[in-house]
Protein backbone atom coordinates (compact mmCIF):
# COMPACT_ATOMS: atom_id res chain seq x y z
CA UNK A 1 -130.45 -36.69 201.39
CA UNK A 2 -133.07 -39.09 200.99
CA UNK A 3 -133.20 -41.40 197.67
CA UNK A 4 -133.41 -38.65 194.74
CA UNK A 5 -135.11 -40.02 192.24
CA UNK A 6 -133.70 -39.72 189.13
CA UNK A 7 -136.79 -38.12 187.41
CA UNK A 8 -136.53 -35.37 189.45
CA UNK A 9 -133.70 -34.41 188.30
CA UNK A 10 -134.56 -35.02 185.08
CA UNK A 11 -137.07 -32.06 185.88
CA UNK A 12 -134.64 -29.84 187.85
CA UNK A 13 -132.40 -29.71 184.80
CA UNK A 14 -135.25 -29.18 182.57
CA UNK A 15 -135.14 -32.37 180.70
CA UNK A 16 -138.71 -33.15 179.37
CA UNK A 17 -138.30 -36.36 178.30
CA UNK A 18 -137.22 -39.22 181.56
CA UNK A 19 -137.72 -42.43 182.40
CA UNK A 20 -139.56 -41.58 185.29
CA UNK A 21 -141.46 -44.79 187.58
CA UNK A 22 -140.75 -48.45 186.32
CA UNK A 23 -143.72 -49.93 185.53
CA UNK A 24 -143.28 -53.54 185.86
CA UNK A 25 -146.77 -54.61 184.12
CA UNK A 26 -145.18 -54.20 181.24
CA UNK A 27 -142.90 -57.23 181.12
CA UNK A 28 -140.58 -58.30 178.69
CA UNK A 29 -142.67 -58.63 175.39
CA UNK A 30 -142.25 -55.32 174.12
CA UNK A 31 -139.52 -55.29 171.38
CA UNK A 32 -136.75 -53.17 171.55
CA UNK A 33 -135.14 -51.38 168.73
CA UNK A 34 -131.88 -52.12 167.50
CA UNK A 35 -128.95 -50.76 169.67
CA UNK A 36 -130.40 -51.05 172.74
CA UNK A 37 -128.48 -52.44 175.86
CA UNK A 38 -130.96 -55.36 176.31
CA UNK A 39 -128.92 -56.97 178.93
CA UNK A 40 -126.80 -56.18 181.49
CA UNK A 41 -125.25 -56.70 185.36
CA UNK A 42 -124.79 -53.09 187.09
CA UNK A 43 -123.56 -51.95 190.25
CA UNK A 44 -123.97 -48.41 191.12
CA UNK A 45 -122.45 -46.63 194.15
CA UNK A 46 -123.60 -42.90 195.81
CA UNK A 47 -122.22 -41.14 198.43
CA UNK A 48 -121.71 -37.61 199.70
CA UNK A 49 -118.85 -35.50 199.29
CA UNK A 50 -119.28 -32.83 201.75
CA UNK A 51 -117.29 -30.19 203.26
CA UNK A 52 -115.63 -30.88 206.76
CA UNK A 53 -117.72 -30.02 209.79
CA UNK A 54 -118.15 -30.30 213.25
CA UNK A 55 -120.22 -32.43 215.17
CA UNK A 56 -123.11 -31.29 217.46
CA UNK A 57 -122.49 -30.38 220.85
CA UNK A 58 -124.80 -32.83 223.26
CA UNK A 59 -124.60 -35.66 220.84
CA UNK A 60 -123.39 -38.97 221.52
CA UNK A 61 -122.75 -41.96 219.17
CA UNK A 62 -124.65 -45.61 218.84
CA UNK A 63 -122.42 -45.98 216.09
CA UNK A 64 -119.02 -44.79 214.92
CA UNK A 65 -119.51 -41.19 213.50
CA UNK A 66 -116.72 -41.48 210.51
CA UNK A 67 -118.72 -44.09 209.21
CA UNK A 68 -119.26 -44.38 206.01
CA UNK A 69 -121.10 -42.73 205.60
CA UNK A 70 -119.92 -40.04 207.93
CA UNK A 71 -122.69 -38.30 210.04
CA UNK A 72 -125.11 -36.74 208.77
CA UNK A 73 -124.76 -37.80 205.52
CA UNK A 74 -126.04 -40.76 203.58
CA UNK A 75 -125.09 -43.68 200.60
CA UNK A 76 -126.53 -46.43 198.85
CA UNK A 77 -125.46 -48.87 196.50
CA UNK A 78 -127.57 -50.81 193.76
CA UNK A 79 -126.90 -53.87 192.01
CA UNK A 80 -128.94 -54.57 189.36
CA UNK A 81 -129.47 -57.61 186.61
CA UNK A 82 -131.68 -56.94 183.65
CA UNK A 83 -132.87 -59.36 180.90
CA UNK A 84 -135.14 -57.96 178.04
CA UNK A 85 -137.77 -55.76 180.50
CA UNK A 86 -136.96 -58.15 183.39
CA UNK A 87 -135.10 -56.88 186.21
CA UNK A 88 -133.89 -57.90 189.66
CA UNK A 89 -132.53 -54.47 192.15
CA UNK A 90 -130.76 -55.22 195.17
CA UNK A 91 -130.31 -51.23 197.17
CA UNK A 92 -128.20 -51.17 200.27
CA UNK A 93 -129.05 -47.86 202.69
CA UNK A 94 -127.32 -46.30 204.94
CA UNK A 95 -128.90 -42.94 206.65
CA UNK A 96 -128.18 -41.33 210.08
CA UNK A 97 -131.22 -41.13 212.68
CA UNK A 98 -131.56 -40.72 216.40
CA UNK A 99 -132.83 -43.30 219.58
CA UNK A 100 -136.42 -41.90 220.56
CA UNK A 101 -134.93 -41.48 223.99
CA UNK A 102 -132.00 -39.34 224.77
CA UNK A 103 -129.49 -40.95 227.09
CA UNK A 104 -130.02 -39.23 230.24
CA UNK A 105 -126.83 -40.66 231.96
CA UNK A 106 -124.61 -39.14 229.10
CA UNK A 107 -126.86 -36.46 229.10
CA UNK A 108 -127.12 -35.85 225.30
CA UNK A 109 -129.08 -37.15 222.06
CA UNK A 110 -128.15 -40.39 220.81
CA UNK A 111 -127.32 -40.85 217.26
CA UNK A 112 -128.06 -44.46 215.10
CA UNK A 113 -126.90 -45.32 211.91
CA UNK A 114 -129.84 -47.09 209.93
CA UNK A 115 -128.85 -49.46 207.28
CA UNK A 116 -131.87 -50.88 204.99
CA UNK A 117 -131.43 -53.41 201.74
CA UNK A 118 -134.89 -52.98 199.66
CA UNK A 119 -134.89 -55.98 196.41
CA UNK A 120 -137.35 -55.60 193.76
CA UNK A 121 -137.91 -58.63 191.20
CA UNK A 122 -139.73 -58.16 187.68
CA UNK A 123 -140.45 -60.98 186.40
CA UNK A 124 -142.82 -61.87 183.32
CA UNK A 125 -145.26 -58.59 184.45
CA UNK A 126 -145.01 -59.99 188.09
CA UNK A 127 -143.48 -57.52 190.31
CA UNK A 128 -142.55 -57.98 194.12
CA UNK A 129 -140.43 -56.84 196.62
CA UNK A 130 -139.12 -56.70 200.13
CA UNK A 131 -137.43 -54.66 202.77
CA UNK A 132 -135.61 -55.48 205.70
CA UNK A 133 -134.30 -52.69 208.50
CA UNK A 134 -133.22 -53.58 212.15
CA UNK A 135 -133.51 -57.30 211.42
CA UNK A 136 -137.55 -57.08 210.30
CA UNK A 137 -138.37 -58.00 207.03
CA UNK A 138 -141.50 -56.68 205.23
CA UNK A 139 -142.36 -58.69 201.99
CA UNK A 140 -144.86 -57.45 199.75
CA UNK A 141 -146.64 -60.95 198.90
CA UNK A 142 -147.83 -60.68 202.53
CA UNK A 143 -148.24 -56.87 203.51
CA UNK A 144 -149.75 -55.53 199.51
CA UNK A 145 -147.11 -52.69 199.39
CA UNK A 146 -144.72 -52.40 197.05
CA UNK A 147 -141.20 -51.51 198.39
CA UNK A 148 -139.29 -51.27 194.49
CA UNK A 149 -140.57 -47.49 194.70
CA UNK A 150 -137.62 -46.44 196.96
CA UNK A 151 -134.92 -47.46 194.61
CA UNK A 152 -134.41 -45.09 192.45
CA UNK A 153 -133.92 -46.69 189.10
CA UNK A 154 -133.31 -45.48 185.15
CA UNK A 155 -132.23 -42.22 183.32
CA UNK A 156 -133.70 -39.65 181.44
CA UNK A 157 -133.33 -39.86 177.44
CA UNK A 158 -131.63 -36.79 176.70
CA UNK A 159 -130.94 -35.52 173.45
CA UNK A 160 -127.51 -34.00 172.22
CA UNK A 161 -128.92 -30.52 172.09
CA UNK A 162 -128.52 -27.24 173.67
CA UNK A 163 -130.80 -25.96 175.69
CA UNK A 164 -131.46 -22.71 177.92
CA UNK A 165 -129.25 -23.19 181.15
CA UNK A 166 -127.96 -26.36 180.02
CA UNK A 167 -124.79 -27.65 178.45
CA UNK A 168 -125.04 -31.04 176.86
CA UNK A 169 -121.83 -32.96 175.61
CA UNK A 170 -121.15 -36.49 174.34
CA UNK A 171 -117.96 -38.33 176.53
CA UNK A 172 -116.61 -41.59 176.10
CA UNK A 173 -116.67 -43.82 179.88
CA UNK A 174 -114.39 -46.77 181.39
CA UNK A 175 -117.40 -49.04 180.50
CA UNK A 176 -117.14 -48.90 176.64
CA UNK A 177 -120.38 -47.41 176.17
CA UNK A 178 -120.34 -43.25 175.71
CA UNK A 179 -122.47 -41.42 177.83
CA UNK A 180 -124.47 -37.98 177.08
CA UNK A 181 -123.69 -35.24 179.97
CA UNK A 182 -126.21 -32.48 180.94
CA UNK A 183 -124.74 -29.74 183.16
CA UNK A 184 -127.17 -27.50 184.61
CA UNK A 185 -125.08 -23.76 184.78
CA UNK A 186 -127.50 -21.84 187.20
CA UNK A 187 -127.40 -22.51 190.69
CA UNK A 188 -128.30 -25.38 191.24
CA UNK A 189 -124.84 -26.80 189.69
CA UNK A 190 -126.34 -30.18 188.64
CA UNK A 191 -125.18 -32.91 186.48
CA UNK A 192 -126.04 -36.48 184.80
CA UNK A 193 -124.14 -38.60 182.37
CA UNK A 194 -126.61 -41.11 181.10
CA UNK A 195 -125.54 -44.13 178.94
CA UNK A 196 -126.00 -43.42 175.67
CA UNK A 197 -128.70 -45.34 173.85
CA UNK A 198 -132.03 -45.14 171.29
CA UNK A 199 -134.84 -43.34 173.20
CA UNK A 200 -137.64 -45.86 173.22
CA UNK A 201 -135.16 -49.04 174.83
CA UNK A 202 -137.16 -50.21 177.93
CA UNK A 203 -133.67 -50.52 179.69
CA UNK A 204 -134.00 -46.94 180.24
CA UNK A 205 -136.20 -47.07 182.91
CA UNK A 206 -133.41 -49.50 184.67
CA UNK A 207 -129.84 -48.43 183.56
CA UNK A 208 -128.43 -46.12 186.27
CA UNK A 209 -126.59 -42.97 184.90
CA UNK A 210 -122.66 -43.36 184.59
CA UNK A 211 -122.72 -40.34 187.07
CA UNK A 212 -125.06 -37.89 188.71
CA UNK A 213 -124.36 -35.06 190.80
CA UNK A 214 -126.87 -33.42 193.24
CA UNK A 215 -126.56 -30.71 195.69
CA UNK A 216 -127.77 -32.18 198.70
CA UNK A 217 -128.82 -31.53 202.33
CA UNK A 218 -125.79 -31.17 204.06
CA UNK A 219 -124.11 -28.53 202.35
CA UNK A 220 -122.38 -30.94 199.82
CA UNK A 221 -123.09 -32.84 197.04
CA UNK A 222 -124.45 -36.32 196.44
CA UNK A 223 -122.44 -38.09 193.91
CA UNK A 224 -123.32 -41.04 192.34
CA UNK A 225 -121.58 -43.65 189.59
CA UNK A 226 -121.77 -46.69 188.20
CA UNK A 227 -118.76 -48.50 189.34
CA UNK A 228 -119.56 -51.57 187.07
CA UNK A 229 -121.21 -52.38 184.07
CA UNK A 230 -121.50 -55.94 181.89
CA UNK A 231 -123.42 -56.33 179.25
CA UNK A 232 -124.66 -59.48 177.04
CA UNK A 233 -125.62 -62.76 178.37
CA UNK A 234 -124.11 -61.90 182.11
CA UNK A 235 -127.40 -62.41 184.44
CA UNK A 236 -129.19 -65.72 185.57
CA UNK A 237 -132.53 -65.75 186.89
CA UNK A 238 -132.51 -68.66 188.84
CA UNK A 239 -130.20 -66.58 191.83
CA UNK A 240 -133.27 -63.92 191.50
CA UNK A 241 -134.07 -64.72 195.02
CA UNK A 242 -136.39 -62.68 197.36
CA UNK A 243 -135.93 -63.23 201.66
C-alpha cells in the first residue's frame, strides 16, 4: 500500500466533512477556538498486519525478506511538532521494489527494500520540504516541488452521529484525550479513531488519528496508531531543521 491519505478515507467511509490537503499559506494567525489541541509532539506508527504467505518462486533477496516490514508489505512512521498552525513532519518509508536487472547468475528477480524520510516545515506561511532515497536528497528550495504532499497528515472532523453503513462511538485512549471511532460495516471493514476536538481547530489538518485501519494491497490490513502524544508547550523550533 502506498501512503493512504487520510481524506480518502474520510470519503470511503462516507464522512463529508475532512481535513483533506494542508495548506501551509495559511500560517499561524488564524485563531483557534477554545478547546483546541494547539500544541503538541506526535509520533505515529503504520504497518501491515497481513496473513502468512509464501514467497515467490524465482525471487531472490537484496535485503532480508522478514524485514520489517516483511515483503511485500510496507510502514511508515511520522513524527510531528505543531505550534499554533506551524508544523514540522518528519515520515520514515519503507516499501518493497525490485533491481531493474534480474540477476542472471541466480537466475531470478531481485528484490530491494526502499527506505525514504520526506520532512516538511511550516513556518510563518513558508512551507518547504525535502526528500532523501538511496542517499540523494531532493530539497524543494532548489528543485520548486513540494515533497510535504506524500505525508499523509490530519483527520477528518467527524460528528457523533449515525449514519447509513456507519457506526460512530466515543472511546476514551492511553493519551488522555477521547477519540471519536467510525466503523464502516459493509465490505470494506474500515475504521478511524480521530482525537476528539472542536471542528474548525487548524490542528486538524495535522493531528494523526489515534488509529486507522485500511484494507490494503496484500490481502491484509494497514494499521496505523499514534504511539505518542504530548501536548502543551513540548516543541522548539529552533531543532526545525531541513538537510
Amino acid at each position: 500500500m502506498t501512503v493512504m491519505r487520510i481524506a480518502c478515507l474520510a470519503a470511503c467511509l462516507g464522512i463529508a466533512a475532512c481535513a483533506g490537503e494542508v495548506d501551509g499559506a495559511t500560517g499561524s494567525a488564524q485563531a483557534d477556538p477554545p478547546g483546541c489541541i494547539d500544541e503538541f509532539m506526535q509520533e505515529f506508527e503504520a504497518v501491515a498486519d497481513d496473513p502468512p504467505r509464501e514467497n515467490p518462486e524465482k525471487m531472490c533477496w537484496r535485503d532480508d525478506p522478514e524485514g520489517p516490514p516483511k515483503f511485500p508489505a510496507l510502514s511508515h512512521k511520522i513524527r510531528i511538532e505543531y505550534q499554533r498552525g506551524d508544523y514540522y513532519a518528519v515520515q520514515d518509508s519503507a516499501s518493497w521494489s525490485f533491481e531493474e536487472e534480474p540477476d542472471l547468475q541466480r537466475g531470478c528477480l531481485v528484490a530491494k527494500m526502499i527506505r525514504t524520510r520526506v520532512i516538511e516545515r511550516v513556518e510563518g506561511g513558508v512551507k518547504e520540504s525535502a526528500h532523501v532515497e538511496e542517499g540523494e536528497t531532493r530539497r524543494s528550495v532548489v528543485t520548486g516541488e513540494q515533497y510535504g504532499s506524500s505525508i499523509a497528515l490530519g483527520s477528518p472532523v467527524i460528528e457523533v452521529a449515525e449514519a447509513p453503513g456507519l457506526r460512530i462511538s466515543r472511546e476514551s485512549t492511553r493519551h488522555a484525550i477521547d477519540c471519536i471511532r467510525t466503523v464502516q460495516t459493509n465490505m470494506f471493514n474500515a475504521s478511524i479513531c480521530t482525537f476528539a476536538q472542536p471542528r474548525a481547530c487548524q490542528s486538524t489538518r495535522v493531528l494523526m488519528p489515534a488509529e486507522i485501519r485500511t484494507p490494503n494491497t496484500t490481502g491484509g490490513t494497514q494499521v496505523g496508531s499514534t504511539t505518542t502524544l504530548r501536548v502543551g508547550a513540548v516543541t522548539d523550533k529552533s531543532s526545525w531543521a531541513l538537510p
